[in-house]
PDB file of N, CA and C in Angstrom:
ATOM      1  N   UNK A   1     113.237  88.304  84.568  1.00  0.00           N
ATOM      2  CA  UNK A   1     112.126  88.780  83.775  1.00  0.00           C
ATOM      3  C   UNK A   1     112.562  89.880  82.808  1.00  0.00           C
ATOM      4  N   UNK A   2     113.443  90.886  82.813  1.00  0.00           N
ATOM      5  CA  UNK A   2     113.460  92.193  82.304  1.00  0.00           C
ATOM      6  C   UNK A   2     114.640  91.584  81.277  1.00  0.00           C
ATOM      7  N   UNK A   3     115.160  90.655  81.555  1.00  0.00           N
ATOM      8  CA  UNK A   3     116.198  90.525  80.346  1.00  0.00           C
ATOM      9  C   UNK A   3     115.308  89.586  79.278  1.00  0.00           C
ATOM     10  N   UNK A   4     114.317  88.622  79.976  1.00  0.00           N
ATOM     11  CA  UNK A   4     113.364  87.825  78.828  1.00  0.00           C
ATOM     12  C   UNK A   4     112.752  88.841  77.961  1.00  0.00           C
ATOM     13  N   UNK A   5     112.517  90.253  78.444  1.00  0.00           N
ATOM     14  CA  UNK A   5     111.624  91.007  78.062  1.00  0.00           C
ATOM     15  C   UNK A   5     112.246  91.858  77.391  1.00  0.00           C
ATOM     16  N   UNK A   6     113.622  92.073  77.429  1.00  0.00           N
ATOM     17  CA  UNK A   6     114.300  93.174  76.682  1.00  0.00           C
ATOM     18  C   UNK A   6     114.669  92.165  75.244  1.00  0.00           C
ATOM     19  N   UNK A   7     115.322  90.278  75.815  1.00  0.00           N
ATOM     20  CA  UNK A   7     114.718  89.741  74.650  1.00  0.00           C
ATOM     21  C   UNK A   7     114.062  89.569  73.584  1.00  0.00           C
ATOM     22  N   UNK A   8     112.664  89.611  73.933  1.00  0.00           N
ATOM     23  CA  UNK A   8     111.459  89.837  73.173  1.00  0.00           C
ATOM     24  C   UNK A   8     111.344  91.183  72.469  1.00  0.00           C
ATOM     25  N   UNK A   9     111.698  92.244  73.376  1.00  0.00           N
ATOM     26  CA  UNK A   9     111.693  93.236  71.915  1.00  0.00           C
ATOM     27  C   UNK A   9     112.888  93.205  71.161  1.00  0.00           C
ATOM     28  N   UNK A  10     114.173  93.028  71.194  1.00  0.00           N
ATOM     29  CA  UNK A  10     115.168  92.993  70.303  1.00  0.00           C
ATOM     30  C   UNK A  10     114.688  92.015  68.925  1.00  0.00           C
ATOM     31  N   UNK A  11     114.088  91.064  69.376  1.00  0.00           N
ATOM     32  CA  UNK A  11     114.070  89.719  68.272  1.00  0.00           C
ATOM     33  C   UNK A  11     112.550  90.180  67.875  1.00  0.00           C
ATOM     34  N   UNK A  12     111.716  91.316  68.327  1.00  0.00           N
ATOM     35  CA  UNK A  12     110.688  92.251  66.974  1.00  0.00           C
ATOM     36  C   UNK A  12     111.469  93.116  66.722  1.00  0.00           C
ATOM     37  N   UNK A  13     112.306  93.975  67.134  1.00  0.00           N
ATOM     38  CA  UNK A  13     112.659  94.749  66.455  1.00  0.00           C
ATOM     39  C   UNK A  13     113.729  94.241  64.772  1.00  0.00           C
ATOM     40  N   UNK A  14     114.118  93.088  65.086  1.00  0.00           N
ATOM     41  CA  UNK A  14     114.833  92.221  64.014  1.00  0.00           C
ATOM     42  C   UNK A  14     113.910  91.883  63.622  1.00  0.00           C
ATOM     43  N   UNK A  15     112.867  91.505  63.553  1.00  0.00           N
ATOM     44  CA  UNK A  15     111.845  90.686  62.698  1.00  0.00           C
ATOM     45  C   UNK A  15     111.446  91.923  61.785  1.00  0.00           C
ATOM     46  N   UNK A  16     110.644  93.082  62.219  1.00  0.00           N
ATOM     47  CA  UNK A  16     110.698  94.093  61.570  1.00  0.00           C
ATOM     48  C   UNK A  16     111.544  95.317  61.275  1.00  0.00           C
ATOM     49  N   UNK A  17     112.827  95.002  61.098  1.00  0.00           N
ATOM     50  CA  UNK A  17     113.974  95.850  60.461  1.00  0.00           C
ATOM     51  C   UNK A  17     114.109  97.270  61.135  1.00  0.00           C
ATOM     52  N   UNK A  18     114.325  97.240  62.429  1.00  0.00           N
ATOM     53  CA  UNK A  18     114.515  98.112  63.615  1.00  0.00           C
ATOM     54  C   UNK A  18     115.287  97.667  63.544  1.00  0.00           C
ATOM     55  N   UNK A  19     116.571  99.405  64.105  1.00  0.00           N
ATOM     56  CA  UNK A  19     117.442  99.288  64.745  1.00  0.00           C
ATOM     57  C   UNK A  19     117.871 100.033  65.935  1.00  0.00           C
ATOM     58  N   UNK A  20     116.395 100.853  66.278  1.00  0.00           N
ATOM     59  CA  UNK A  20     116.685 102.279  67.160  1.00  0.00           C
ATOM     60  C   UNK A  20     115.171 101.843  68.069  1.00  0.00           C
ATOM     61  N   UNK A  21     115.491 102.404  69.660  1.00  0.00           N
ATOM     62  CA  UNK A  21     114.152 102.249  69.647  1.00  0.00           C
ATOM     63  C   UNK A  21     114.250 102.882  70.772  1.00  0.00           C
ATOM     64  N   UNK A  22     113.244 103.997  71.511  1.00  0.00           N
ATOM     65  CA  UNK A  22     113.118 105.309  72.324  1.00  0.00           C
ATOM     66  C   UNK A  22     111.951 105.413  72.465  1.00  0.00           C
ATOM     67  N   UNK A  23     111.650 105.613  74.007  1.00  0.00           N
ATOM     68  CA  UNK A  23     110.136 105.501  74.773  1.00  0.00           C
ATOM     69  C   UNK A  23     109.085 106.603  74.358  1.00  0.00           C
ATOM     70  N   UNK A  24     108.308 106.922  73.687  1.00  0.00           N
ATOM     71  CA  UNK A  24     107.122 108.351  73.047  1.00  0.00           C
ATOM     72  C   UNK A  24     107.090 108.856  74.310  1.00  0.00           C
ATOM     73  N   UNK A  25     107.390 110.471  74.263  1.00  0.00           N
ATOM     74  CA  UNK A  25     107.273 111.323  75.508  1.00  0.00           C
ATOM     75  C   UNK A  25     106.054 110.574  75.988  1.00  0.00           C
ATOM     76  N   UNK A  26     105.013 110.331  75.574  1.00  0.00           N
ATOM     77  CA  UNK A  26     103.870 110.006  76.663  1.00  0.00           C
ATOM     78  C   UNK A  26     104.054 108.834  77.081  1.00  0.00           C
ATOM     79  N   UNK A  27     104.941 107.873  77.034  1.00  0.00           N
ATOM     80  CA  UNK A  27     105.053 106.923  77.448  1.00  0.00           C
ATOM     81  C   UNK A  27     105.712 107.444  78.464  1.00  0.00           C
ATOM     82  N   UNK A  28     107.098 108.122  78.630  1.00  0.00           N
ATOM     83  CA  UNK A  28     107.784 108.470  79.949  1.00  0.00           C
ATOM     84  C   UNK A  28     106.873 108.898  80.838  1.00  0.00           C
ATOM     85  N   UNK A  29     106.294 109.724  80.380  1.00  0.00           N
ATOM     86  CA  UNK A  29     104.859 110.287  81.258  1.00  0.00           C
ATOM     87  C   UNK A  29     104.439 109.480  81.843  1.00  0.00           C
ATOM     88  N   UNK A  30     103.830 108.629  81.243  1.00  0.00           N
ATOM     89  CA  UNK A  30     102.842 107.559  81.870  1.00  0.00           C
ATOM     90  C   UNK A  30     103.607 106.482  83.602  1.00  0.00           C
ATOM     91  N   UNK A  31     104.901 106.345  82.273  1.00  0.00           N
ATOM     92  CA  UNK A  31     105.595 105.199  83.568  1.00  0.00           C
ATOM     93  C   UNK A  31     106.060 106.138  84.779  1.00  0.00           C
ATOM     94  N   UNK A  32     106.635 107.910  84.558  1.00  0.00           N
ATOM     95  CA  UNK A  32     106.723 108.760  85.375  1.00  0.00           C
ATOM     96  C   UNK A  32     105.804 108.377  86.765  1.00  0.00           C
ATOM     97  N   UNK A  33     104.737 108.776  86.216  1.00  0.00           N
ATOM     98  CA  UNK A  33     103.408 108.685  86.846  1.00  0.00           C
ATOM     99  C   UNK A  33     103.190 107.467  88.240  1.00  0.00           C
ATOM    100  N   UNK A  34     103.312 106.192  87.352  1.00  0.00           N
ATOM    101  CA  UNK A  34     103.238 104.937  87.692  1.00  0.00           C
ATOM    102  C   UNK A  34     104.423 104.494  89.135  1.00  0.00           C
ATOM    103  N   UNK A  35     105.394 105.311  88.371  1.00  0.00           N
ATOM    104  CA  UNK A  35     106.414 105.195  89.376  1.00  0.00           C
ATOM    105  C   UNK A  35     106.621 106.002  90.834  1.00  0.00           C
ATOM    106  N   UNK A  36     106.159 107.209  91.110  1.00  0.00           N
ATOM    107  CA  UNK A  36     105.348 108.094  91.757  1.00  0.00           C
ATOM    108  C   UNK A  36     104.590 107.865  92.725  1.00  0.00           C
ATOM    109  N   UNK A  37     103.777 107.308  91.678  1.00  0.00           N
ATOM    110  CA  UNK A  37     102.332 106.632  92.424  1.00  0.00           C
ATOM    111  C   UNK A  37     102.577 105.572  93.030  1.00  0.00           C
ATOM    112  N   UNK A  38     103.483 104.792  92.718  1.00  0.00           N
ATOM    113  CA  UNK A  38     104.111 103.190  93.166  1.00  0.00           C
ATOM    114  C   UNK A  38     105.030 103.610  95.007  1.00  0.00           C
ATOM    115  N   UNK A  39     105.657 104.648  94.946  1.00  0.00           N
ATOM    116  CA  UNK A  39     106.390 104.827  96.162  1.00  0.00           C
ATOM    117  C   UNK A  39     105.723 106.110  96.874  1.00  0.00           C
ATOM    118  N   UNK A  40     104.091 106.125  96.325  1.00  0.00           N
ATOM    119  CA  UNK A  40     103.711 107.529  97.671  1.00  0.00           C
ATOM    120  C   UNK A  40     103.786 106.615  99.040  1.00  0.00           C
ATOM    121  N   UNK A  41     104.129 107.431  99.969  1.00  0.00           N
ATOM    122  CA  UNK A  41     103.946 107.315 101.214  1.00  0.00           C
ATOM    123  C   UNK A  41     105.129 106.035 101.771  1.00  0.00           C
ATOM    124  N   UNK A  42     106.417 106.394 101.067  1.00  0.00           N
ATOM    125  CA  UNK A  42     107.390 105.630 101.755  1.00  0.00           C
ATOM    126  C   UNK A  42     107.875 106.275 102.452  1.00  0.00           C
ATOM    127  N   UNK A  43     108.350 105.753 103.852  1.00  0.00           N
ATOM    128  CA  UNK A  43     109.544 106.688 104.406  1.00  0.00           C
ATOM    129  C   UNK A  43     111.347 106.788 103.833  1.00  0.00           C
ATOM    130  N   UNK A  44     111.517 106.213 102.752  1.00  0.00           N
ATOM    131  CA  UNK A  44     112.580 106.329 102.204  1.00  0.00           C
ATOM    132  C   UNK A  44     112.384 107.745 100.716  1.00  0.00           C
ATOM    133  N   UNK A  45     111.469 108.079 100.666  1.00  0.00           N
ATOM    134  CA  UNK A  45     111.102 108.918  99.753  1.00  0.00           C
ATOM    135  C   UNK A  45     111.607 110.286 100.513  1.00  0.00           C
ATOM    136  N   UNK A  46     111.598 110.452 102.136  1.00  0.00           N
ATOM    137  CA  UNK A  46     111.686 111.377 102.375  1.00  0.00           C
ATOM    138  C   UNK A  46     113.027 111.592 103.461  1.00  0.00           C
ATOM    139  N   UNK A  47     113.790 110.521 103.117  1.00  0.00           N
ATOM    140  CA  UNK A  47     115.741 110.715 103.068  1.00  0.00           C
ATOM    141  C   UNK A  47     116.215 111.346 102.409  1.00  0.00           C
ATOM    142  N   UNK A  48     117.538 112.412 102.584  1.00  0.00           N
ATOM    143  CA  UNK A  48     118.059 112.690 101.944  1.00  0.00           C
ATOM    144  C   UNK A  48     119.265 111.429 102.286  1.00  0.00           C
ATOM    145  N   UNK A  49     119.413 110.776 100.506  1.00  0.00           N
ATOM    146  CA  UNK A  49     120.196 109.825 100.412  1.00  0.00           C
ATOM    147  C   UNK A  49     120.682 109.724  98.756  1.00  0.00           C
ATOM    148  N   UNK A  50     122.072 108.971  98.531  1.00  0.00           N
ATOM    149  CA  UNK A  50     121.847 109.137  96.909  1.00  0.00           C
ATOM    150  C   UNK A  50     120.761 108.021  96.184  1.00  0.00           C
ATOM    151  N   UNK A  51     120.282 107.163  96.811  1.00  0.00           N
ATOM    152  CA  UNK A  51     118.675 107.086  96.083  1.00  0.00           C
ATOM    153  C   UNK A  51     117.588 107.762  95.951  1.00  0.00           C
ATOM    154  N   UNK A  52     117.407 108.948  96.522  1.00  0.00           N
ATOM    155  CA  UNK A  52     116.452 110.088  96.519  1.00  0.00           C
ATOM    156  C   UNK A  52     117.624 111.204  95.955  1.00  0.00           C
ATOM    157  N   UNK A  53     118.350 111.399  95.341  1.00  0.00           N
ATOM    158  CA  UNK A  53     119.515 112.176  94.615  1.00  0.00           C
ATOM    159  C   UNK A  53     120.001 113.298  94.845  1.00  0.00           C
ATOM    160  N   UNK A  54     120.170 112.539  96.482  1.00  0.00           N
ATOM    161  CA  UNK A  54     120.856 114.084  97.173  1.00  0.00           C
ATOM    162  C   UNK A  54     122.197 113.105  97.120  1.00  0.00           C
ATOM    163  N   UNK A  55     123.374 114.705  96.694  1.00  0.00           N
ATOM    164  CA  UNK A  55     124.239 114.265  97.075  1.00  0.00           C
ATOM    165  C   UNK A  55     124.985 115.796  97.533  1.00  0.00           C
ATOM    166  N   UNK A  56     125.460 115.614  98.581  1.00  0.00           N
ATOM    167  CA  UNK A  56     125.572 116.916  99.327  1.00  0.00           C
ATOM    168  C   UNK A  56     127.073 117.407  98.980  1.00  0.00           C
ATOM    169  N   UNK A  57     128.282 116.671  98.565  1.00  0.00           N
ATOM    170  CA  UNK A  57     129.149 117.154  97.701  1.00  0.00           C
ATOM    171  C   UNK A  57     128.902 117.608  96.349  1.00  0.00           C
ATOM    172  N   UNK A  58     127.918 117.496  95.877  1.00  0.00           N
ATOM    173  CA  UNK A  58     127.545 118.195  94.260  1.00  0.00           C
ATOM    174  C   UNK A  58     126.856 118.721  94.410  1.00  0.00           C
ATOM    175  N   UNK A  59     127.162 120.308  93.676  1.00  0.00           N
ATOM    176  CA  UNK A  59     126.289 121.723  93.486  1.00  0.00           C
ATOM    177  C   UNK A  59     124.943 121.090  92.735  1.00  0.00           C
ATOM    178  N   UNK A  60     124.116 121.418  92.987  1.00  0.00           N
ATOM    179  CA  UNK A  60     122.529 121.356  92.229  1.00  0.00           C
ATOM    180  C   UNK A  60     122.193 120.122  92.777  1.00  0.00           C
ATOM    181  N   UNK A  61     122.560 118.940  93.343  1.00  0.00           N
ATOM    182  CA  UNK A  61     121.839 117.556  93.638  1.00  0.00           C
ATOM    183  C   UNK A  61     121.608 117.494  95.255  1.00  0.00           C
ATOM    184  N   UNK A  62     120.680 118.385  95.598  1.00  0.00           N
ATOM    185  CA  UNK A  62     120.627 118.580  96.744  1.00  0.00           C
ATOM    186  C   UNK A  62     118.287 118.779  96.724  1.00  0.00           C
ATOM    187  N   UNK A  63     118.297 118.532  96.139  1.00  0.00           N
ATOM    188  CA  UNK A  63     116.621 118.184  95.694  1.00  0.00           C
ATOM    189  C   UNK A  63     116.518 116.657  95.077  1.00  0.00           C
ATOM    190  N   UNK A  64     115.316 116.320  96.231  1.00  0.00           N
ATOM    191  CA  UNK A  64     115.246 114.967  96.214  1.00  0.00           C
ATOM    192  C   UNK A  64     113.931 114.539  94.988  1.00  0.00           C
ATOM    193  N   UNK A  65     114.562 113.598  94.530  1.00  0.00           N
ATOM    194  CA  UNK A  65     113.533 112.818  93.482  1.00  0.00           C
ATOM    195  C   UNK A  65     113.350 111.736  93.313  1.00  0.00           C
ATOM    196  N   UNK A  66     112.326 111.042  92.580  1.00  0.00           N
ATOM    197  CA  UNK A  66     111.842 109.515  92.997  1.00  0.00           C
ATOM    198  C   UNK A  66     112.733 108.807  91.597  1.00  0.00           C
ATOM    199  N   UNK A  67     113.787 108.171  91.799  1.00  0.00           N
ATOM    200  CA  UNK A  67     114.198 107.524  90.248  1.00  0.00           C
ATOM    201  C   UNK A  67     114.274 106.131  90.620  1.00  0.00           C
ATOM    202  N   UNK A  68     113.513 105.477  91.052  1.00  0.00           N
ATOM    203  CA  UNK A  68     113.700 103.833  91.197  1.00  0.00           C
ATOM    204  C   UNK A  68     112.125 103.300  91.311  1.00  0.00           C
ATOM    205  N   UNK A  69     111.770 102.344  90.725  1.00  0.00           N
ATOM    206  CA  UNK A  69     110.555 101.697  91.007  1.00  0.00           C
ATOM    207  C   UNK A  69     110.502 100.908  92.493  1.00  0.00           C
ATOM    208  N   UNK A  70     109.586 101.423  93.267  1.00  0.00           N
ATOM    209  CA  UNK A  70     108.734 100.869  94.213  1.00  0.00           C
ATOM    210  C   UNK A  70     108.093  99.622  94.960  1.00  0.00           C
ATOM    211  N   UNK A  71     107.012  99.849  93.697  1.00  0.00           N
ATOM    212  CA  UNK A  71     106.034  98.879  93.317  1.00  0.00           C
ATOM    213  C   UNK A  71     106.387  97.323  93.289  1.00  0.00           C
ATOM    214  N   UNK A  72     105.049  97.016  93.176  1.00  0.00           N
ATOM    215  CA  UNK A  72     105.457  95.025  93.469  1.00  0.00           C
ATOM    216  C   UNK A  72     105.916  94.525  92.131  1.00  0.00           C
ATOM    217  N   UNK A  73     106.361  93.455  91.839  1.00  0.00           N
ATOM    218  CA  UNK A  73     106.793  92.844  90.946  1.00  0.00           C
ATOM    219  C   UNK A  73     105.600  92.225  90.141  1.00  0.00           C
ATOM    220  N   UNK A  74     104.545  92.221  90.585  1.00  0.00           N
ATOM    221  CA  UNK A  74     103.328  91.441  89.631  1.00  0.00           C
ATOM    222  C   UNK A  74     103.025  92.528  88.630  1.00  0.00           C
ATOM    223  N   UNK A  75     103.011  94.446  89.276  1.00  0.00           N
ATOM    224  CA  UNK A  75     102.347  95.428  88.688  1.00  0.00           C
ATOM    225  C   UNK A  75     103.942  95.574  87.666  1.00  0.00           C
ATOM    226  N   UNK A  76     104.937  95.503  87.967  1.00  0.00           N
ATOM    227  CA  UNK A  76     105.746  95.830  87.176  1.00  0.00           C
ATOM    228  C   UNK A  76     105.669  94.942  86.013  1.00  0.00           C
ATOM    229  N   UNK A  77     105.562  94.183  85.717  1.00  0.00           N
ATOM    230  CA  UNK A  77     105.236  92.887  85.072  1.00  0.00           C
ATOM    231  C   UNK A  77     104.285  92.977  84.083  1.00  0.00           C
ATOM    232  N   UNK A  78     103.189  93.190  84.490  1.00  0.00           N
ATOM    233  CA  UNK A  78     101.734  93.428  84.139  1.00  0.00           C
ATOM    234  C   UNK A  78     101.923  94.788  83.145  1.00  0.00           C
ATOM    235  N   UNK A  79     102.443  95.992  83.289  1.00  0.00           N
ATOM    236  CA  UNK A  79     102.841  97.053  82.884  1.00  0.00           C
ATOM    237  C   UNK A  79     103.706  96.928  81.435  1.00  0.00           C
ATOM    238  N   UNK A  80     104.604  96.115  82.004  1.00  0.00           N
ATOM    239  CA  UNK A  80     105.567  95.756  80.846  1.00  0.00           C
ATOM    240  C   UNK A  80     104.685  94.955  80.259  1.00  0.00           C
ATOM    241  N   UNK A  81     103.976  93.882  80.147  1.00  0.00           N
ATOM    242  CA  UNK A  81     103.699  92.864  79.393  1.00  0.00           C
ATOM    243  C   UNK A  81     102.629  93.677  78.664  1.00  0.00           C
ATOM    244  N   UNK A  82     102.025  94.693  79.247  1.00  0.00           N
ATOM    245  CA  UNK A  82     100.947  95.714  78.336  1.00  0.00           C
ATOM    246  C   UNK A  82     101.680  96.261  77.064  1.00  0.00           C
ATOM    247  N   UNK A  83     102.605  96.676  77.329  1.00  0.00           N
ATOM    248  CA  UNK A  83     103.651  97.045  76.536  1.00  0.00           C
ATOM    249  C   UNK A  83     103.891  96.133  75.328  1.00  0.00           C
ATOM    250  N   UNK A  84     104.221  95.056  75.722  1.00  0.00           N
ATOM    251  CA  UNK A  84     104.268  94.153  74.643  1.00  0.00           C
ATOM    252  C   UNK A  84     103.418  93.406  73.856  1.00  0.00           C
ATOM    253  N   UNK A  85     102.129  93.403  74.876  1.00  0.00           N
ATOM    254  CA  UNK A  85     101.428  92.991  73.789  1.00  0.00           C
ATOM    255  C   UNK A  85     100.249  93.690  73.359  1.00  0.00           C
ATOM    256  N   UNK A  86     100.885  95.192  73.158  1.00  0.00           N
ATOM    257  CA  UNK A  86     100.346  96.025  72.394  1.00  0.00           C
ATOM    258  C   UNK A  86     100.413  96.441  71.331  1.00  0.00           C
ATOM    259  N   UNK A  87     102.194  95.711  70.735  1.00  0.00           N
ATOM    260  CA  UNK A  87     102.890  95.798  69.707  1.00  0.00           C
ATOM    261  C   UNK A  87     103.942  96.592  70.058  1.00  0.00           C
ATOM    262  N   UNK A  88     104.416  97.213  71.544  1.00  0.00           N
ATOM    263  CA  UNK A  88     104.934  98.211  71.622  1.00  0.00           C
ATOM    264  C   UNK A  88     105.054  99.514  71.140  1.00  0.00           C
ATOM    265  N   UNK A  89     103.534  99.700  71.382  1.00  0.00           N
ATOM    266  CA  UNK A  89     103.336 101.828  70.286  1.00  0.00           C
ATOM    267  C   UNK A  89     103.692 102.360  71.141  1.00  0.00           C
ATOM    268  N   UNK A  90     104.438 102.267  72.368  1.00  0.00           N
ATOM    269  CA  UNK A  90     104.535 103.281  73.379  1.00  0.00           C
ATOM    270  C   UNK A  90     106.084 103.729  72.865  1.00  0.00           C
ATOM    271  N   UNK A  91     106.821 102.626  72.152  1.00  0.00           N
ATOM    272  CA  UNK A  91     107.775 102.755  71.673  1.00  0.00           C
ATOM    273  C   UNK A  91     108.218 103.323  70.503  1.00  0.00           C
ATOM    274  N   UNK A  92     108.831 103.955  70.137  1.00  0.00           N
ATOM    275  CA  UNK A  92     109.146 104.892  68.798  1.00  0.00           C
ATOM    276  C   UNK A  92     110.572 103.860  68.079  1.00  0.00           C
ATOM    277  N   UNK A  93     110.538 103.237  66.833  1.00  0.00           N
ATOM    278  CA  UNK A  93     111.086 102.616  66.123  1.00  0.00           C
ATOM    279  C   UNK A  93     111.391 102.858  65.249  1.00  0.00           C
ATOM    280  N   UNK A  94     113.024 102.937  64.715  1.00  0.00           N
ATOM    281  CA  UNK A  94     113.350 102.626  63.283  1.00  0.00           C
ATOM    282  C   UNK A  94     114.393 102.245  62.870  1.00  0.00           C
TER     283      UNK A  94
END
């Protein structure tokens, strides 16, 4: 799915003479959010492991954080496909 979809925006961004393209702070926000909200109440959220980004040989990576999606594959899907067929404004282009 994510490579059909990274597809689809490369071949708009060629259709309309893009060559750069970077998520609008409120978009990080948003998917931040989404992603968060997607893994409350796992018990892997509250490992220290290097998927929660502890790593106990490196100074400062010893505070754990959520950097992987969760969530089911229909909502991930659904999310992205909002994305696209919104025209992608969440996206900053040029």
């Amino acid at each position: 799915y994510n490579v059909l979809w990274i597809t689809n925006l490369i071949q708009y961004m060629r259709q309309h003479h893009y060559t750069y393209v970077v998520p609008r702070p409120e978009a990080v926000e948003g998917w931040t959010s989404f992603v968060l909200k997607a893994g409350e109440g796992l018990l892997s959220n509250d490992v220290d492991s290097w998927m929660t980004g502890i790593n106990q040989n490196v100074e400062g990576k010893q505070t754990r954080i959520i950097a992987r999606y969760s969530g089911s594959a229909p909502a991930f899907r659904a999310r992205a496909n909002a994305v696209a067929t919104d025209g992608y404004r969440q996206l900053e282009m040029c």
